[in-house]
PDB file of N, CA and C in Angstrom:
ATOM      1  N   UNK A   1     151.737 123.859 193.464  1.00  0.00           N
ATOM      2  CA  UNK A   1     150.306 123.874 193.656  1.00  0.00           C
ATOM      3  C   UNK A   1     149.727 125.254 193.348  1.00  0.00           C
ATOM      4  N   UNK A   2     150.456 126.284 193.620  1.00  0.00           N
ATOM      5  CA  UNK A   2     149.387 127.794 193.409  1.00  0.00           C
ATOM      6  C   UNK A   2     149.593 127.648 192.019  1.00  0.00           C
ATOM      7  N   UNK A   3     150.935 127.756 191.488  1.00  0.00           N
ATOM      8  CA  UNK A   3     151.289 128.117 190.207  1.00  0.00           C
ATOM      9  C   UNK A   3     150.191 127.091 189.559  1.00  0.00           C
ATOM     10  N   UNK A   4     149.274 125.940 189.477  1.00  0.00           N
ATOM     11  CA  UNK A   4     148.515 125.126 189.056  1.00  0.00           C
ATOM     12  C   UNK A   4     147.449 125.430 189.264  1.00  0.00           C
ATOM     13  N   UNK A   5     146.996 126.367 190.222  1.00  0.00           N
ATOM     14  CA  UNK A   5     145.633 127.423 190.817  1.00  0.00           C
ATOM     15  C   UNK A   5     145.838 128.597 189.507  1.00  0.00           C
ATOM     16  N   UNK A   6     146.460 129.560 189.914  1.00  0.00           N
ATOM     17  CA  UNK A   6     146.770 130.259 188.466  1.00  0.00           C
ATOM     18  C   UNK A   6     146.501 130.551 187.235  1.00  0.00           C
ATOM     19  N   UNK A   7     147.051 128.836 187.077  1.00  0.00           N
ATOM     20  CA  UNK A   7     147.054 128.819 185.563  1.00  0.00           C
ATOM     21  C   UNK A   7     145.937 128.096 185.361  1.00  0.00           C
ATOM     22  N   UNK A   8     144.988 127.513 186.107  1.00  0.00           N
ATOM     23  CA  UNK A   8     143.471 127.239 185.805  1.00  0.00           C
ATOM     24  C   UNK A   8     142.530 128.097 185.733  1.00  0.00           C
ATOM     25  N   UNK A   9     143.117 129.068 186.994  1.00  0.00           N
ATOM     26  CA  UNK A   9     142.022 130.374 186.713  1.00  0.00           C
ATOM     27  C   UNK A   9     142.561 131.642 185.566  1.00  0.00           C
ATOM     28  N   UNK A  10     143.596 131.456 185.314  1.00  0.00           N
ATOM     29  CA  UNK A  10     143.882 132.402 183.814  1.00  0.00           C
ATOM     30  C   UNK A  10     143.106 131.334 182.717  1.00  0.00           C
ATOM     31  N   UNK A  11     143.080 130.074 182.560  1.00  0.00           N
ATOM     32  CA  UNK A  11     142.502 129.536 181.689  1.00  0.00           C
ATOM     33  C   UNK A  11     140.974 129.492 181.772  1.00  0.00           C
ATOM     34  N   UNK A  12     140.268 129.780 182.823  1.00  0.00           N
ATOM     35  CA  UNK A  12     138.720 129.779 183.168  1.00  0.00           C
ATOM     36  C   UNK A  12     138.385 131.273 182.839  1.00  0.00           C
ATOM     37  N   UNK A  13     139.259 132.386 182.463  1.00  0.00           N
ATOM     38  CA  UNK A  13     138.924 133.539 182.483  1.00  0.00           C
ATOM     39  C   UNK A  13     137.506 133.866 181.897  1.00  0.00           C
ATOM     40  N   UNK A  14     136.593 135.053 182.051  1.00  0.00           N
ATOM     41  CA  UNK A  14     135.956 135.105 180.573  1.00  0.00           C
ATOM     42  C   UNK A  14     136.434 136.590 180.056  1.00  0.00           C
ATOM     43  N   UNK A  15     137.399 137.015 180.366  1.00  0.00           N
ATOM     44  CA  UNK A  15     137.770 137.971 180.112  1.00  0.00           C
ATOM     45  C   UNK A  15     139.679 137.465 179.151  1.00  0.00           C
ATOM     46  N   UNK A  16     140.015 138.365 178.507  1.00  0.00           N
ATOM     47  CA  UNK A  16     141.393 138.640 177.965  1.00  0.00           C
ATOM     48  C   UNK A  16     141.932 139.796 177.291  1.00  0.00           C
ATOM     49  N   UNK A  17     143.185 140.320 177.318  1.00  0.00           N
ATOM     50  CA  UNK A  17     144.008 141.271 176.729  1.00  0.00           C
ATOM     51  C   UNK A  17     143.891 140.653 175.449  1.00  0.00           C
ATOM     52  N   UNK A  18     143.775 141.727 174.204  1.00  0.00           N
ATOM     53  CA  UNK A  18     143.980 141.691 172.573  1.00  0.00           C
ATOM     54  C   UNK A  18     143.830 143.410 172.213  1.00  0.00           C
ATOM     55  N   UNK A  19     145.082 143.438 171.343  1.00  0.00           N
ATOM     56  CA  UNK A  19     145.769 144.273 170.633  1.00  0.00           C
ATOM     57  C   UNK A  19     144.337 144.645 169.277  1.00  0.00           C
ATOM     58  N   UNK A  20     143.944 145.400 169.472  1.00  0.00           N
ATOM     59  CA  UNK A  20     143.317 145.626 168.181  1.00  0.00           C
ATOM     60  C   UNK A  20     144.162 146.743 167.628  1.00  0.00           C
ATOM     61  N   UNK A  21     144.418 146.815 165.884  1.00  0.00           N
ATOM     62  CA  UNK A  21     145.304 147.697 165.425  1.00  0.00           C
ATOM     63  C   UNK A  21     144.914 148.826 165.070  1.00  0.00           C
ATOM     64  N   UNK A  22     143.509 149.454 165.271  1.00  0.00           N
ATOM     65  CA  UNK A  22     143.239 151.097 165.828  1.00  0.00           C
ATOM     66  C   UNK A  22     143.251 151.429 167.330  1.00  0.00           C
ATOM     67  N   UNK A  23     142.681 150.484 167.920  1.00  0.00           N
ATOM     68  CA  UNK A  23     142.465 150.394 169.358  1.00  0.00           C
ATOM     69  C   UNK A  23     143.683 150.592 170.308  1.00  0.00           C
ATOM     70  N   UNK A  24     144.760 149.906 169.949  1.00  0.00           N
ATOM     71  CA  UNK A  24     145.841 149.016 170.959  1.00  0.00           C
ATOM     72  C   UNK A  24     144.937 148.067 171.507  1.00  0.00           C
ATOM     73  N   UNK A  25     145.352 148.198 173.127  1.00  0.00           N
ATOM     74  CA  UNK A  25     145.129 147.196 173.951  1.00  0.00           C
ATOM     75  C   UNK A  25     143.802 147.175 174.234  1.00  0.00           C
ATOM     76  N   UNK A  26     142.664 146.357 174.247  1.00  0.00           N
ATOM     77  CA  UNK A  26     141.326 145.890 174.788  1.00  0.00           C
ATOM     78  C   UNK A  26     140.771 145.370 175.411  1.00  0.00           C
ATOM     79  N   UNK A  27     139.844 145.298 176.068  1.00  0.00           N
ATOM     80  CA  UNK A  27     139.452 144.361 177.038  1.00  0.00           C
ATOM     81  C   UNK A  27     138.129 143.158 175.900  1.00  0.00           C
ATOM     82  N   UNK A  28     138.615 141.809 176.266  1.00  0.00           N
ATOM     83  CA  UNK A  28     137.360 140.805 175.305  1.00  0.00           C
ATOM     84  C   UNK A  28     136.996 139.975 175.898  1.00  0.00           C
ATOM     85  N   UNK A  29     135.726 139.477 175.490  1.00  0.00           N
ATOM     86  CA  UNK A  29     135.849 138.180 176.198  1.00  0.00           C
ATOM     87  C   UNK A  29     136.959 137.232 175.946  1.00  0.00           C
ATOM     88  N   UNK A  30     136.848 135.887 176.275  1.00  0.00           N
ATOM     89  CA  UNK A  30     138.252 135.162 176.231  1.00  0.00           C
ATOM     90  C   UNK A  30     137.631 134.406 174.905  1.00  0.00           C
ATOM     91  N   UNK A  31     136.630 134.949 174.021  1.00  0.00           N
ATOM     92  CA  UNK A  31     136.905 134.041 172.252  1.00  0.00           C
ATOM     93  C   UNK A  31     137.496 135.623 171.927  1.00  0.00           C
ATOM     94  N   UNK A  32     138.036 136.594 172.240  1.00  0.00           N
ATOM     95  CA  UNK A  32     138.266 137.649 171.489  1.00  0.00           C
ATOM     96  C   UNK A  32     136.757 138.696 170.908  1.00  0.00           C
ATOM     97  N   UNK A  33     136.244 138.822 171.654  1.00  0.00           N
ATOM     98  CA  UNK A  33     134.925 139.631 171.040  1.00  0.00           C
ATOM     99  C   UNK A  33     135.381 141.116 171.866  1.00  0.00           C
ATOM    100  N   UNK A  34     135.040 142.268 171.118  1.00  0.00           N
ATOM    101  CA  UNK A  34     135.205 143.349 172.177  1.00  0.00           C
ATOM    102  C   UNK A  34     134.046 143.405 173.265  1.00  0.00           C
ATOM    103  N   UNK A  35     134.227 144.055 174.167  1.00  0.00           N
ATOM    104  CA  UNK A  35     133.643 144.152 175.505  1.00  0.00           C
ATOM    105  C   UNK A  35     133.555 145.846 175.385  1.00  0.00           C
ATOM    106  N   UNK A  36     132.542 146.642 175.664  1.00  0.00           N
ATOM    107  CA  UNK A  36     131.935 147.988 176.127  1.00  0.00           C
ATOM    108  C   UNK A  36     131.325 147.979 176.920  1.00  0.00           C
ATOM    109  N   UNK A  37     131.592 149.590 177.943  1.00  0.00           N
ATOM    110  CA  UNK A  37     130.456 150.246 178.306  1.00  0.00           C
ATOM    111  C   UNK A  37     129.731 150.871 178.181  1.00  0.00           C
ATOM    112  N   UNK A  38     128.582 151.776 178.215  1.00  0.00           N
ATOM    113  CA  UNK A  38     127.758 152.553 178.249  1.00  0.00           C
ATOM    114  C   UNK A  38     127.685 153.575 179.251  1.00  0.00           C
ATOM    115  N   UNK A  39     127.951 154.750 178.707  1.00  0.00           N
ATOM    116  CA  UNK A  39     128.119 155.895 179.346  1.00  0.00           C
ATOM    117  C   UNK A  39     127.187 156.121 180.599  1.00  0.00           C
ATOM    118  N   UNK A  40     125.711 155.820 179.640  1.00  0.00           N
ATOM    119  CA  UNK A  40     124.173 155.804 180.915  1.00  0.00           C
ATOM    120  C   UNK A  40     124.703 154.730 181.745  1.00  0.00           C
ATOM    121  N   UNK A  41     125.509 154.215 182.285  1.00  0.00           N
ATOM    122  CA  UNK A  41     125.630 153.549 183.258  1.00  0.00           C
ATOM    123  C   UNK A  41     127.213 154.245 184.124  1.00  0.00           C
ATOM    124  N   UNK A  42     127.021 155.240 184.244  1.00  0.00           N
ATOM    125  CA  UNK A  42     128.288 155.958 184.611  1.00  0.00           C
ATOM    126  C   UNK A  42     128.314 155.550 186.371  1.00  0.00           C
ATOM    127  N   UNK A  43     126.468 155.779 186.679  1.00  0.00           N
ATOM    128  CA  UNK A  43     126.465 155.633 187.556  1.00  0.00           C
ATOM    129  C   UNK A  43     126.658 154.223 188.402  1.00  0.00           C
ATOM    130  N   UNK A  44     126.766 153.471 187.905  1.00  0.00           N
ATOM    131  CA  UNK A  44     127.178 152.115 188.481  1.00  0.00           C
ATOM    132  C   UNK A  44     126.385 151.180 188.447  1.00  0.00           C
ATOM    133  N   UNK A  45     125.277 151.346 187.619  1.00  0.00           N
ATOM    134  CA  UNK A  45     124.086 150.779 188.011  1.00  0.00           C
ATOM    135  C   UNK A  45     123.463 150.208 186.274  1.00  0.00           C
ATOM    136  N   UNK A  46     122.770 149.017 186.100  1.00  0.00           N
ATOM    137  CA  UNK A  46     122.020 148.653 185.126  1.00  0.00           C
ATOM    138  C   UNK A  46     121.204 149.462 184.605  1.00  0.00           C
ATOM    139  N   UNK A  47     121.242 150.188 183.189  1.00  0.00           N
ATOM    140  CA  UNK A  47     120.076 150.349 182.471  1.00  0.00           C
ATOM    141  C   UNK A  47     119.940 149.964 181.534  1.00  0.00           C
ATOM    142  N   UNK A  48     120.875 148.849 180.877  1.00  0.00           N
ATOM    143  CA  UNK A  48     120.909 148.055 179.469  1.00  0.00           C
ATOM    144  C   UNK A  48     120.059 146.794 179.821  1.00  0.00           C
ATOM    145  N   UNK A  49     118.547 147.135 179.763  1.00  0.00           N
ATOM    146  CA  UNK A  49     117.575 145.815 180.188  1.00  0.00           C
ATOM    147  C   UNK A  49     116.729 145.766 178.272  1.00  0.00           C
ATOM    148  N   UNK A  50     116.193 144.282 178.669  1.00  0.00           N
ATOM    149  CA  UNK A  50     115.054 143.700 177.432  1.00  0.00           C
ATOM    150  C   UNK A  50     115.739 144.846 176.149  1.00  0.00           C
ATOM    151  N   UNK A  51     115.345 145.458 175.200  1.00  0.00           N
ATOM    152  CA  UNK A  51     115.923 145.071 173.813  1.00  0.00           C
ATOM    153  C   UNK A  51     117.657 145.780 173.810  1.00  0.00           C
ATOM    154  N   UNK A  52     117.710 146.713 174.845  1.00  0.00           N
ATOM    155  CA  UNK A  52     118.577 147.536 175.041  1.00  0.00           C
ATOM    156  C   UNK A  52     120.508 146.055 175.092  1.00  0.00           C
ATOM    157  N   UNK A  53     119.712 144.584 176.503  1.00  0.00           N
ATOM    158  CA  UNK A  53     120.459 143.882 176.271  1.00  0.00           C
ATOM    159  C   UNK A  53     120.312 142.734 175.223  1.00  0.00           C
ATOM    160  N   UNK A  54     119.981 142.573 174.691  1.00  0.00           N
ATOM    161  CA  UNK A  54     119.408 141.546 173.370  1.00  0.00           C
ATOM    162  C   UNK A  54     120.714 141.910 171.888  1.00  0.00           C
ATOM    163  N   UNK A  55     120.723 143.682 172.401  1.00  0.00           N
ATOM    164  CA  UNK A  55     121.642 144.179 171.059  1.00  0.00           C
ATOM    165  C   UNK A  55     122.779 144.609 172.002  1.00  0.00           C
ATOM    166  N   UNK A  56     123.124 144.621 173.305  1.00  0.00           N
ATOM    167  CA  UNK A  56     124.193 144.493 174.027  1.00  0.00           C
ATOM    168  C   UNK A  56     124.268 143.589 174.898  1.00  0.00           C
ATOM    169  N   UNK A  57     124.761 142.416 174.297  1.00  0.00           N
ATOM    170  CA  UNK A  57     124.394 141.143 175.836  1.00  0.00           C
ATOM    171  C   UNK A  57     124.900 141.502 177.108  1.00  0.00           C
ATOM    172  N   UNK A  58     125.034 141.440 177.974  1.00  0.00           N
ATOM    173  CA  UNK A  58     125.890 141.642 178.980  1.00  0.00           C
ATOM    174  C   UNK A  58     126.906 140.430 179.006  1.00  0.00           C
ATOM    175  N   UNK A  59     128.144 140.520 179.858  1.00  0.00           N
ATOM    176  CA  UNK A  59     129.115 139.637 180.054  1.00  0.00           C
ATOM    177  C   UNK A  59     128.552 138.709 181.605  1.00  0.00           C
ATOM    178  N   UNK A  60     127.469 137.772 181.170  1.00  0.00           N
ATOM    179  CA  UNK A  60     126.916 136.956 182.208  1.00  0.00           C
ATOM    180  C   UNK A  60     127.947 136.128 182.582  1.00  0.00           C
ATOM    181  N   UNK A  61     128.278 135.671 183.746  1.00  0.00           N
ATOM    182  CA  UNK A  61     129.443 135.076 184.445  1.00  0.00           C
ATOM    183  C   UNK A  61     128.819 134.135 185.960  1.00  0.00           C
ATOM    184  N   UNK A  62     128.538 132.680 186.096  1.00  0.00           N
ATOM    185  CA  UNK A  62     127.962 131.738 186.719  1.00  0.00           C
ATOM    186  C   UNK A  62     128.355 131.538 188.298  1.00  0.00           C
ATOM    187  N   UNK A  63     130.397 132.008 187.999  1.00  0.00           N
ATOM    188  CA  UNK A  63     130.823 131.865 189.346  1.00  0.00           C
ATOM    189  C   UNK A  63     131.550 132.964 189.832  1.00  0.00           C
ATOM    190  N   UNK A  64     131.928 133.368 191.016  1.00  0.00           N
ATOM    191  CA  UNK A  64     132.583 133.989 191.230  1.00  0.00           C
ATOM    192  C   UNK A  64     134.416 134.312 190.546  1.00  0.00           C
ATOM    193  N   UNK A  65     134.818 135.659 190.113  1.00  0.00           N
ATOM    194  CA  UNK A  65     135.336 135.784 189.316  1.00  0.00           C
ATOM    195  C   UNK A  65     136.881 136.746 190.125  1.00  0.00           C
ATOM    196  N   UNK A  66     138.243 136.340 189.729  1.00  0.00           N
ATOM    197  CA  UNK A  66     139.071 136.985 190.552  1.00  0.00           C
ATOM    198  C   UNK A  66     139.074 138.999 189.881  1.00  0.00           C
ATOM    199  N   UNK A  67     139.271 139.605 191.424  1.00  0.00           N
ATOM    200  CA  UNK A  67     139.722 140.446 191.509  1.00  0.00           C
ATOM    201  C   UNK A  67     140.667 141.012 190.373  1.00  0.00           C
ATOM    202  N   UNK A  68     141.563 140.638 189.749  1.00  0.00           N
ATOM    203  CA  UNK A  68     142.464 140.876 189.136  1.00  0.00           C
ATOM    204  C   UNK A  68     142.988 139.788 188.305  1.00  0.00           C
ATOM    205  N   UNK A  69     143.149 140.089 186.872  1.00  0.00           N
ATOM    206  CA  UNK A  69     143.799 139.011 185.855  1.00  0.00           C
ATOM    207  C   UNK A  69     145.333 139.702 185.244  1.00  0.00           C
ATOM    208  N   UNK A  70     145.680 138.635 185.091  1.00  0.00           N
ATOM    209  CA  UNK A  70     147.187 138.742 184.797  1.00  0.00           C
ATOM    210  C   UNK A  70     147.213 139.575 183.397  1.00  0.00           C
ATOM    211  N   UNK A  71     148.043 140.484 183.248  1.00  0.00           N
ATOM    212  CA  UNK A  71     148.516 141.643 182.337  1.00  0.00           C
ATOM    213  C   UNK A  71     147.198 142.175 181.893  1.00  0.00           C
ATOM    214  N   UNK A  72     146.213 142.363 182.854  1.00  0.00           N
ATOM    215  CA  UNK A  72     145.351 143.629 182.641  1.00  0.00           C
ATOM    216  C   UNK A  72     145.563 144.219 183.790  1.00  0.00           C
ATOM    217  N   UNK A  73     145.360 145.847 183.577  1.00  0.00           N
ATOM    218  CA  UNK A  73     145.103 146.564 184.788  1.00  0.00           C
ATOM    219  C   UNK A  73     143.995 147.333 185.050  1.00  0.00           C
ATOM    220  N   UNK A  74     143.554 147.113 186.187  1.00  0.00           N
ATOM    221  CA  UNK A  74     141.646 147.233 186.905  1.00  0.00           C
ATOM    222  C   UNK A  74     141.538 146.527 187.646  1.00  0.00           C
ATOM    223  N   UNK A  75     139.787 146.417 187.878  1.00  0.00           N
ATOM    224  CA  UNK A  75     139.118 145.626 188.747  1.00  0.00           C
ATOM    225  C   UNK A  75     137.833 145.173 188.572  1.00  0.00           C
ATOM    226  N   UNK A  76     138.101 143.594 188.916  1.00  0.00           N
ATOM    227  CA  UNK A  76     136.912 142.956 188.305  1.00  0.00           C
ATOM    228  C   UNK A  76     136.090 142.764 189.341  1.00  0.00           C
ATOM    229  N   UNK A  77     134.752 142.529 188.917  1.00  0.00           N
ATOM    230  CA  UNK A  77     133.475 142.460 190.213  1.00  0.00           C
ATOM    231  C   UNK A  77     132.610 142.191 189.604  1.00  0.00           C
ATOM    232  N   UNK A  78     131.616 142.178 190.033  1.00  0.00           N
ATOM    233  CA  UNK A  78     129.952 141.299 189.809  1.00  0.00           C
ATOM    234  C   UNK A  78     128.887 142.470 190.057  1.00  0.00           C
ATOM    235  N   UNK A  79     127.979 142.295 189.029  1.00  0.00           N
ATOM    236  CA  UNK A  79     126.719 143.000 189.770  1.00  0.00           C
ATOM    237  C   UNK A  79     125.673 142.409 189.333  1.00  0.00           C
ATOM    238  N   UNK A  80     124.418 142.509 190.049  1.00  0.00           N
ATOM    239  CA  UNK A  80     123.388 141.239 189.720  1.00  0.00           C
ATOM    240  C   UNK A  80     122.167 142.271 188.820  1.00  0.00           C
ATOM    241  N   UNK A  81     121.848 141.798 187.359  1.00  0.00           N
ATOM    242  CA  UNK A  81     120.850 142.102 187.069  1.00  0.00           C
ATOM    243  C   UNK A  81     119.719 142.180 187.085  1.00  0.00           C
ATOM    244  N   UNK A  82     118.870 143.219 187.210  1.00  0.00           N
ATOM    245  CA  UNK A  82     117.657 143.136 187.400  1.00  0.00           C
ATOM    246  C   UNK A  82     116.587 141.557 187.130  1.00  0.00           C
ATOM    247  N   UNK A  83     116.523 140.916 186.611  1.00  0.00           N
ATOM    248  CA  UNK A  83     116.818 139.319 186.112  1.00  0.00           C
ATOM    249  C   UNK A  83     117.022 138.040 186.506  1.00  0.00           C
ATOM    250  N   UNK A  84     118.265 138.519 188.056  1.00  0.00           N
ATOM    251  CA  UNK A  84     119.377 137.509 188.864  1.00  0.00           C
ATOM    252  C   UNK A  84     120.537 137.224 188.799  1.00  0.00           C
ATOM    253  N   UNK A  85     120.359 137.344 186.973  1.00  0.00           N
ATOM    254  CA  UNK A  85     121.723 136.681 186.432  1.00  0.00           C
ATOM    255  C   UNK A  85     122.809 137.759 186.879  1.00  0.00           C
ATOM    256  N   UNK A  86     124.148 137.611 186.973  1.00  0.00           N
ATOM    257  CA  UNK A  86     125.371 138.476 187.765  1.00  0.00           C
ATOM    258  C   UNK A  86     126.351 138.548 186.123  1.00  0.00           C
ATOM    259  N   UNK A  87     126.456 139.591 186.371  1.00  0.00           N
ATOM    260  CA  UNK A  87     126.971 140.345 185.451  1.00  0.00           C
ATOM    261  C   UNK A  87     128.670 140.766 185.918  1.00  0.00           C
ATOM    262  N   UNK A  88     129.799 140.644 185.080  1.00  0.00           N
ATOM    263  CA  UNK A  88     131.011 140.896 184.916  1.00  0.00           C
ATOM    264  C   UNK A  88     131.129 142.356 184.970  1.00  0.00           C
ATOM    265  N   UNK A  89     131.754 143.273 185.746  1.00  0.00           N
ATOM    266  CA  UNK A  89     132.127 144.215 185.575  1.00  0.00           C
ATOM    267  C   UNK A  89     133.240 144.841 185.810  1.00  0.00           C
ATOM    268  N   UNK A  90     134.027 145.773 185.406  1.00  0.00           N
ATOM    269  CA  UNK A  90     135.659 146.332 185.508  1.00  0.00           C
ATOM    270  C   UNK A  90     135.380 147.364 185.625  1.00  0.00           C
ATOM    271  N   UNK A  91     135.852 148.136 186.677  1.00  0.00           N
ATOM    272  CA  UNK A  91     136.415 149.371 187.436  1.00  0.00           C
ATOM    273  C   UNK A  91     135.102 149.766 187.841  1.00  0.00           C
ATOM    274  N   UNK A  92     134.180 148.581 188.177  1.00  0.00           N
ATOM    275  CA  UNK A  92     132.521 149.601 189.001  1.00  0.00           C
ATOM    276  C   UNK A  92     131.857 149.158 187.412  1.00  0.00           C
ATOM    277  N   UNK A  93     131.841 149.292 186.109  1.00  0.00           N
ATOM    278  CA  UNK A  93     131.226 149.241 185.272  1.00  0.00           C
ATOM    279  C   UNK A  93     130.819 148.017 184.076  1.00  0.00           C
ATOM    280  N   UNK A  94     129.811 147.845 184.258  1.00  0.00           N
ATOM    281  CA  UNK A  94     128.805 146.617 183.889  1.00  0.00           C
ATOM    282  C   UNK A  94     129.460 146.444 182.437  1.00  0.00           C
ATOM    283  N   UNK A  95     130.046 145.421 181.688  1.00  0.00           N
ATOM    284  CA  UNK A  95     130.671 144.921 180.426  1.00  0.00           C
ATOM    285  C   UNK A  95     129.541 143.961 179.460  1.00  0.00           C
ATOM    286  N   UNK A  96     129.505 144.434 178.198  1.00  0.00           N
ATOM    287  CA  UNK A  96     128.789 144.060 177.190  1.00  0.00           C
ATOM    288  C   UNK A  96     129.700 144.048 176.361  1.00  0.00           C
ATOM    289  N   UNK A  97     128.991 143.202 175.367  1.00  0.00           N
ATOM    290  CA  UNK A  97     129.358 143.016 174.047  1.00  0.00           C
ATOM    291  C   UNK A  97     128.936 143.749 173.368  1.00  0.00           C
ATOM    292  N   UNK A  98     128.680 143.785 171.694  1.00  0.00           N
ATOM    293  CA  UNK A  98     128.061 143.784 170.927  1.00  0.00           C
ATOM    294  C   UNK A  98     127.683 142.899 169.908  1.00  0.00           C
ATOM    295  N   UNK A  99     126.204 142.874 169.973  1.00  0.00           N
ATOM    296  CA  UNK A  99     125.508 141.172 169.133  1.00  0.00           C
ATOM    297  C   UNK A  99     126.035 141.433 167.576  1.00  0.00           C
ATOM    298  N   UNK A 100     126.199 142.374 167.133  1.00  0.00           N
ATOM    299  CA  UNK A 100     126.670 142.115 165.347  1.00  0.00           C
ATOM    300  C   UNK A 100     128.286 142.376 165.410  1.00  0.00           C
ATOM    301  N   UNK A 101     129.325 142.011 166.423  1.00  0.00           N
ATOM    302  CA  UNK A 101     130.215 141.854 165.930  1.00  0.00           C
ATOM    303  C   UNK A 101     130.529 140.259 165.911  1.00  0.00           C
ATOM    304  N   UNK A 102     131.840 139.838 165.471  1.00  0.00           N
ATOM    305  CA  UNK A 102     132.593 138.675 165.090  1.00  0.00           C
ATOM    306  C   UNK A 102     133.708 139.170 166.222  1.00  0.00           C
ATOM    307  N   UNK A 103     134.636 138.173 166.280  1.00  0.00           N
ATOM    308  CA  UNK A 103     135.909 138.411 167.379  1.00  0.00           C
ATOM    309  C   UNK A 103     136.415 139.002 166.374  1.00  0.00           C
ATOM    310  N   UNK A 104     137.312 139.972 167.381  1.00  0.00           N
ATOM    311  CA  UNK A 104     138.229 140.590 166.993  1.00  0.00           C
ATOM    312  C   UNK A 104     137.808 141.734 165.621  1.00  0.00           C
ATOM    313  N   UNK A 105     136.499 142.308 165.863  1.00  0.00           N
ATOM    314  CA  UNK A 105     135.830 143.657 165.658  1.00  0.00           C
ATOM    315  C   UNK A 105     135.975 144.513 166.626  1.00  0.00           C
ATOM    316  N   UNK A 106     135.837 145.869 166.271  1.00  0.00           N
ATOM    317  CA  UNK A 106     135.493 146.988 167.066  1.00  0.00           C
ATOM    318  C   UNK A 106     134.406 147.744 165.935  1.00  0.00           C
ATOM    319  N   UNK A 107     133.017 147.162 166.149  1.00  0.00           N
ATOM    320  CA  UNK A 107     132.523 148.270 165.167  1.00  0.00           C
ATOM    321  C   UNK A 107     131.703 149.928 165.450  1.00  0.00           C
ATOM    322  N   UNK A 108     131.502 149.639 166.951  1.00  0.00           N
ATOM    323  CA  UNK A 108     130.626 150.431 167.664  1.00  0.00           C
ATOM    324  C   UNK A 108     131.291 151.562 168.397  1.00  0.00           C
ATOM    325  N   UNK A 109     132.691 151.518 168.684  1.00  0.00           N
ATOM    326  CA  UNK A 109     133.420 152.339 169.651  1.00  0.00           C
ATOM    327  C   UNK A 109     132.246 153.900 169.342  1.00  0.00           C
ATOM    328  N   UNK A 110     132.034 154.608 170.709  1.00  0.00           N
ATOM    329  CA  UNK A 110     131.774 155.984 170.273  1.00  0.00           C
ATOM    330  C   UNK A 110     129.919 156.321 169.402  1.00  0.00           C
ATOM    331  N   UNK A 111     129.370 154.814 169.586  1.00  0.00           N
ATOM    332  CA  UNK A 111     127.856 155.308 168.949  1.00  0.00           C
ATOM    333  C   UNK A 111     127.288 154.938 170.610  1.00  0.00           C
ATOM    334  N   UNK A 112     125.933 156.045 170.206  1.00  0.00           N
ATOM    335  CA  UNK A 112     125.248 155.976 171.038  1.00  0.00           C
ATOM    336  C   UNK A 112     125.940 156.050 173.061  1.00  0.00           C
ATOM    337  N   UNK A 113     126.918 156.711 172.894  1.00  0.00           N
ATOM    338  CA  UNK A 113     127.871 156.070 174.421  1.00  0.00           C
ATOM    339  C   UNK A 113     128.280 155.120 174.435  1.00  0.00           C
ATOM    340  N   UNK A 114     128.188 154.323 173.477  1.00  0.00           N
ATOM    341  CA  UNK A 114     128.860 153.226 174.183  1.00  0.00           C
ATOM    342  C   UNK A 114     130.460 153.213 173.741  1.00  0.00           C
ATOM    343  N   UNK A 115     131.530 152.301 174.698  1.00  0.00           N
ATOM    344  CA  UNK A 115     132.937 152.724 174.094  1.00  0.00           C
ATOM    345  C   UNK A 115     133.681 151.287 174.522  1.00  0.00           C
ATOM    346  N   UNK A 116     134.452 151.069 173.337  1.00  0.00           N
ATOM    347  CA  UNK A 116     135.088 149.625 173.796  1.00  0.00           C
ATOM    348  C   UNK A 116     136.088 150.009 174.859  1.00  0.00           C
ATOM    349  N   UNK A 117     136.256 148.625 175.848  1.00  0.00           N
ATOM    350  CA  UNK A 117     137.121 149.235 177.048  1.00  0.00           C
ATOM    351  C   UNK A 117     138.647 148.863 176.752  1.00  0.00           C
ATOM    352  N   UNK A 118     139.395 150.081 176.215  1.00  0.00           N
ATOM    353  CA  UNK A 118     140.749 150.379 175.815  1.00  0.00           C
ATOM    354  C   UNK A 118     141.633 150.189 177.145  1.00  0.00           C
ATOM    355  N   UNK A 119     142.224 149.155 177.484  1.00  0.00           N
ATOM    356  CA  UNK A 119     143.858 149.202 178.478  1.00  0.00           C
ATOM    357  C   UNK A 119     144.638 149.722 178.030  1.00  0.00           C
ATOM    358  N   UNK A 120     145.544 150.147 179.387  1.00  0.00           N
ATOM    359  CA  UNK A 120     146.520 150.547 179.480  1.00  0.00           C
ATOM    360  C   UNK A 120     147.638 149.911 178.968  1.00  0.00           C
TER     361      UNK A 120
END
């Protein structure tokens, strides 16, 4: 029965480990898109609102999301946007995309602050 808990919630993820071959290891959503943060949010807090998230969606997430996923290392949590909608975040910090990539891009690492989130 857990081992069947588990493996539903590794399969419900919206998060996953992928190897990009400048990168190494990454954090993506679970189609493979990279996931960043933004430096201006060091402090823990939303400032990627209206066009800022339009060209960085945020990683919107409906239900509550585990603490910890299998062969990543961090911590996952929620924070609610200015908006309502609850937002995905790892180690304290709010996770976006970027709207002009395809899975399994990294085109943005390092503009403007923002930096794809590289694992260990």
């Amino acid at each position: 029965m857990i081992a069947l808990a588990l493996a539903t919630l590794m399969l419900s993820s919206p998060v996953a480990r992928w190897v990009d071959p400048h990168f190494g290891p990454i954090l993506t959503t679970s189609s493979h898109q990279a996931l960043y943060t933004w430096n201006a949010e060091k402090d823990f807090k939303i400032h990627c609102t209206g066009p800022c998230a339009r060209a960085w969606p945020p990683l919107v997430v409906k239900r509550a999301v585990p603490k910890h996923v299998a062969g990543i290392n961090g911590t996952f949590g929620t924070i609610r946007r200015p908006n309502g909608r609850v937002q995905l975040t790892f180690n304290r910090r709010p996770l976006y995309s970027y709207g002009g990539e395809r899975a399994k891009q990294v085109l943005c690492n390092n503009v403007n602050g923002w930096f794809v989130v590289r694992l260990k």
